[in-house]
Protein backbone atom coordinates (compact mmCIF):
# COMPACT_ATOMS: atom_id res chain seq x y z
CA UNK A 1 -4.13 27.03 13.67
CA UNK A 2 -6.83 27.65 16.27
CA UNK A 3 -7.88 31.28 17.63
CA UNK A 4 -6.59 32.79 20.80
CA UNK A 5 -10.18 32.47 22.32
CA UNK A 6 -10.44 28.76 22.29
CA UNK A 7 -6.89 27.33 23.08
CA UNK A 8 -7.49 30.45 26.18
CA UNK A 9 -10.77 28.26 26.88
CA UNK A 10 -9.14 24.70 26.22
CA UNK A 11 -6.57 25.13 28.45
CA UNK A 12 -8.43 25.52 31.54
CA UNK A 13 -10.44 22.68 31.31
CA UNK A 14 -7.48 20.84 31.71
CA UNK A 15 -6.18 21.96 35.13
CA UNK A 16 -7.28 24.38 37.76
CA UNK A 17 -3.74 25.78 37.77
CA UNK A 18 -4.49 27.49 34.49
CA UNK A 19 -8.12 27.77 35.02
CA UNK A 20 -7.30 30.40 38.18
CA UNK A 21 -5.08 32.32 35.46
CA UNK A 22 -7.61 32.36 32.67
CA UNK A 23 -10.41 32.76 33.76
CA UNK A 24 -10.19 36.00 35.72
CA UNK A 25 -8.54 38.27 32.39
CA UNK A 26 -11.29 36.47 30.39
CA UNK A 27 -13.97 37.37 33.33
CA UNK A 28 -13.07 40.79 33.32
CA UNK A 29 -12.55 42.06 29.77
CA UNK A 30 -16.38 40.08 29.00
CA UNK A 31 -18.46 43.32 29.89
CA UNK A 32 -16.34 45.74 28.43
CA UNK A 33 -17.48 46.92 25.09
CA UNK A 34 -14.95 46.68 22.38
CA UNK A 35 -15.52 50.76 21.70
CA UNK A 36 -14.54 51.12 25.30
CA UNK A 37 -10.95 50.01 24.28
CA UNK A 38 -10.76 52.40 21.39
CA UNK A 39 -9.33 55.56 22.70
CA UNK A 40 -6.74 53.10 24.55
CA UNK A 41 -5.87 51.31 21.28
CA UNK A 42 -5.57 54.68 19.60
CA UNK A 43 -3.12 55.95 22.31
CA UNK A 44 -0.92 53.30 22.84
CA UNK A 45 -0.88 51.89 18.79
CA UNK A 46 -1.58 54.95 16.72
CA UNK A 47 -4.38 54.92 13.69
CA UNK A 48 -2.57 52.08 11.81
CA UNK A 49 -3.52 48.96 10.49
CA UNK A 50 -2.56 46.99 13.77
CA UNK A 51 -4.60 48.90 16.21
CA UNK A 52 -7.25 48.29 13.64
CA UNK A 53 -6.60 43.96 13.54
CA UNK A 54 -5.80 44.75 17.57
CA UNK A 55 -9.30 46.11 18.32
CA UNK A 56 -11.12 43.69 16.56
CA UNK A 57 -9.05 40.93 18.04
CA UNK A 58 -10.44 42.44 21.67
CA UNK A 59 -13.95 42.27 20.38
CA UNK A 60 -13.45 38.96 19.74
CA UNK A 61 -11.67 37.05 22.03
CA UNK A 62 -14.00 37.40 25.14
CA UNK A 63 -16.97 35.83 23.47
CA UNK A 64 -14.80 32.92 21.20
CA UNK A 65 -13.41 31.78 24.55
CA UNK A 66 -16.26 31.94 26.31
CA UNK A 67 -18.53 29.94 23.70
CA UNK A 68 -15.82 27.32 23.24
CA UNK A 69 -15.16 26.63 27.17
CA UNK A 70 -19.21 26.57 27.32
CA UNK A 71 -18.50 24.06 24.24
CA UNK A 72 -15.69 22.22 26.11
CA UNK A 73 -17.31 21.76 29.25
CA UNK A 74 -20.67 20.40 27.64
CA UNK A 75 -18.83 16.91 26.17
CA UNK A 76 -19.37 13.87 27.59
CA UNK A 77 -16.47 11.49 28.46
CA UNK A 78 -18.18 8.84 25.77
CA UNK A 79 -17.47 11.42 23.35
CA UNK A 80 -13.95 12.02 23.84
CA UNK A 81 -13.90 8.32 23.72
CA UNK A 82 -15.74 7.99 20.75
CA UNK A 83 -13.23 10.73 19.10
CA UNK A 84 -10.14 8.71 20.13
CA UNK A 85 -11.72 5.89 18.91
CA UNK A 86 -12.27 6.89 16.04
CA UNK A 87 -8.45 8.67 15.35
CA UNK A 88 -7.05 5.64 16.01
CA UNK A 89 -9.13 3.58 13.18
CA UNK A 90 -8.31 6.51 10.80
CA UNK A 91 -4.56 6.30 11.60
CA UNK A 92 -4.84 2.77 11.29
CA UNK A 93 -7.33 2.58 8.12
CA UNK A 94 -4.77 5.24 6.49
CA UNK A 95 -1.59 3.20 7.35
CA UNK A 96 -3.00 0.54 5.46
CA UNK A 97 -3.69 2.09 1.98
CA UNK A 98 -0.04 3.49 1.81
């Protein structure tokens, strides 16, 4: 199962549709400092253990999806055909030794 941060930064690439409703949230929660959202957390969630995993999911999830769209955008279209190329000889190669 992937992270939140890069299916948020997979998605876009594919249309500019989702892009315009990614990118802003993403955008916008990047300079805030995760300690900024700990009086909110506390509020809303209490002192539990999910306002704990909630917090650090914040902290992370502006940076993930912003290193993996930086990650998506950089490939080449001879690598995304290399890497279907290359699925379909391992479905085939696999097919074969069953």
């Amino acid at each position: 199962m992937a992270p939140p941060g890069q299916g948020a930064a997979i998605r876009p690439h594919a249309s500019r549709v989702a892009r315009g409703l990614f990118d802003p949230p993403i955008e916008f929660c990047r300079p805030l400092p995760p300690l900024a959202y700990l009086p909110m957390v506390i509020i809303w969630f209490g002192i539990g253990e999910f306002s704990k995993v909630y917090l650090i999911f914040l902290a992370i999830f502006a940076p993930m999806a912003i290193a993996a769209r930086s990650g998506v955008r950089s490939v080449s279209i001879e690598q995304i055909h290399a890497a279907y190329s290359m699925a379909r000889h391992a479905c085939r190669s696999s097919g074969m030794s069953s």
